[in-house]
C-alpha atoms as a PDB file:
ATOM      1  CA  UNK A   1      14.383  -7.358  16.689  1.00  0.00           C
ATOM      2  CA  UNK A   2      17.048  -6.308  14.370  1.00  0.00           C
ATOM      3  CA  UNK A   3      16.893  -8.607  11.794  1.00  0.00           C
ATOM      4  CA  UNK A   4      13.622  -7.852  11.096  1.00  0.00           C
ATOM      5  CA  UNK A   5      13.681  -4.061  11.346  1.00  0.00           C
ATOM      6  CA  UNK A   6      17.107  -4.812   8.751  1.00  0.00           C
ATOM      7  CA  UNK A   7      14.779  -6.449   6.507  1.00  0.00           C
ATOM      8  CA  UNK A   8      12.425  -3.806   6.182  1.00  0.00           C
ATOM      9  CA  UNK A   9      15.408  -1.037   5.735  1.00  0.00           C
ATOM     10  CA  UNK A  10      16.612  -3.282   2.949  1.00  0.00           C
ATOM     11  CA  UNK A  11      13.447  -3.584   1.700  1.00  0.00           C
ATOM     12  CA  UNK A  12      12.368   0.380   1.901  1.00  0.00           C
ATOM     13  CA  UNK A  13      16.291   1.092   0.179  1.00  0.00           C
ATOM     14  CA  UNK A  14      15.253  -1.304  -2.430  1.00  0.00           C
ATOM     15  CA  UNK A  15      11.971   0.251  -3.624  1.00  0.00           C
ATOM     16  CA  UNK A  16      13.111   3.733  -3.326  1.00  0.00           C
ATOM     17  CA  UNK A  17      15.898   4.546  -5.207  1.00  0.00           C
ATOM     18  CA  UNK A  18      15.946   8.408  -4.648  1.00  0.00           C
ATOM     19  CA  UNK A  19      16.355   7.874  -1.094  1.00  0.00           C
ATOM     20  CA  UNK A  20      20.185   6.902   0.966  1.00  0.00           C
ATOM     21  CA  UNK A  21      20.441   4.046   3.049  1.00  0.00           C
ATOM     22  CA  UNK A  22      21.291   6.793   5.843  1.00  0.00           C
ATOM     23  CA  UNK A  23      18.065   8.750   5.305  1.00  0.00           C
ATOM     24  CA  UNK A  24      16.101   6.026   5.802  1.00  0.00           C
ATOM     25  CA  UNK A  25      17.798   4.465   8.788  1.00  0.00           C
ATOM     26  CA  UNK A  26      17.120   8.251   9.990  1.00  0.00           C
ATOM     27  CA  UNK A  27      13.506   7.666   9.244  1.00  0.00           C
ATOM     28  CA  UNK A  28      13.196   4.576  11.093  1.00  0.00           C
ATOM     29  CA  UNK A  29      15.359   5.585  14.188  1.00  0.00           C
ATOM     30  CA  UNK A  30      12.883   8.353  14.496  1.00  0.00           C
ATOM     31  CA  UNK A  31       9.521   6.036  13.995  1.00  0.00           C
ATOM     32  CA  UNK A  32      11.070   3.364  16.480  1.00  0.00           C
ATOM     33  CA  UNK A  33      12.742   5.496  18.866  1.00  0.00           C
ATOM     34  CA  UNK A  34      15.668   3.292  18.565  1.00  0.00           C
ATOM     35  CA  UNK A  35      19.205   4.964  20.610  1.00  0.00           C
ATOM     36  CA  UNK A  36      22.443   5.114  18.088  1.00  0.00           C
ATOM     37  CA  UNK A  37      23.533   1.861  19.709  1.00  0.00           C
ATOM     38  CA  UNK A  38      20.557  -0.060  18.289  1.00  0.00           C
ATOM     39  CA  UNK A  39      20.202   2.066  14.922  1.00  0.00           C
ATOM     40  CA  UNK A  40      24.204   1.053  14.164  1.00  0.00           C
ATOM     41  CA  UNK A  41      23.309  -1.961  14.899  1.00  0.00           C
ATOM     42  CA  UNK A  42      20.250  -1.842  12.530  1.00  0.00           C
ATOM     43  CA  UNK A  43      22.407  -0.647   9.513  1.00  0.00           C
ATOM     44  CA  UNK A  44      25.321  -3.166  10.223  1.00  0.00           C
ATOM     45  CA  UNK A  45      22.662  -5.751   9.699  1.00  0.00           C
ATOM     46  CA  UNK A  46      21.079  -3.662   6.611  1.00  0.00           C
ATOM     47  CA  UNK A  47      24.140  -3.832   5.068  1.00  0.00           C
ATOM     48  CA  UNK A  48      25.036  -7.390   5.569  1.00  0.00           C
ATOM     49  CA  UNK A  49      22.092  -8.309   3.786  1.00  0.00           C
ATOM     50  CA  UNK A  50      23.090  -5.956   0.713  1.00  0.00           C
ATOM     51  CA  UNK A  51      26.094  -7.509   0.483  1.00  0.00           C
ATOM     52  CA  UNK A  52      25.036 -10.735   0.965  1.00  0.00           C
ATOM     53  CA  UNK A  53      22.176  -9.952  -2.183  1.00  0.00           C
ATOM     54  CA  UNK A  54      24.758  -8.788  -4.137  1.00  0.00           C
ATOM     55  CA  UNK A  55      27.088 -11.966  -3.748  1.00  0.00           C
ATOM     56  CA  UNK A  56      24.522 -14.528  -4.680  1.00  0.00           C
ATOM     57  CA  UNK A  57      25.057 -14.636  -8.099  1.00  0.00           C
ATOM     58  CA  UNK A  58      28.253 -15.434  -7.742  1.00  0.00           C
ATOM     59  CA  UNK A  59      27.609 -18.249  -5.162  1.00  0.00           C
ATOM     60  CA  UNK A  60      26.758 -20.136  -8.152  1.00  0.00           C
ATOM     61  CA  UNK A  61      29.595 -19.826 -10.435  1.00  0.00           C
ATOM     62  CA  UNK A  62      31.370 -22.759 -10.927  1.00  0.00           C
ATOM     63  CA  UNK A  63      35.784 -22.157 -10.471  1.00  0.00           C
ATOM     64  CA  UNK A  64      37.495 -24.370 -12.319  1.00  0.00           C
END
């Protein structure tokens, strides 16, 4: 369940870039109904796959 409700934060933070990655966890707490427990657990995930999105370029550098 989280992984793909993640996605879709990632996805929503993605396209709109006036919006914070808080207000829109907010926003889909509130259309889910989900309890802090599950909406931290929501963003932890969100954030994971940031980071990892970020790092892939990098995967592919080659250290001497």
């Amino acid at each position: 369940m989280d992984h793909g409700i993640a996605k879709q934060v990632v996805e929503l933070f993605e396209e709109n870039t006036s919006q914070k990655l808080d207000e829109i966890l907010k926003t889909v707490k509130l259309e889910h109904h989900f309890s802090v427990t599950e909406i931290d657990s929501v963003k932890k995930e969100a954030e994971a796959l940031l980071t990892l999105e970020l790092l892939e370029p990098e995967r592919h550098v080659d250290v001497c």
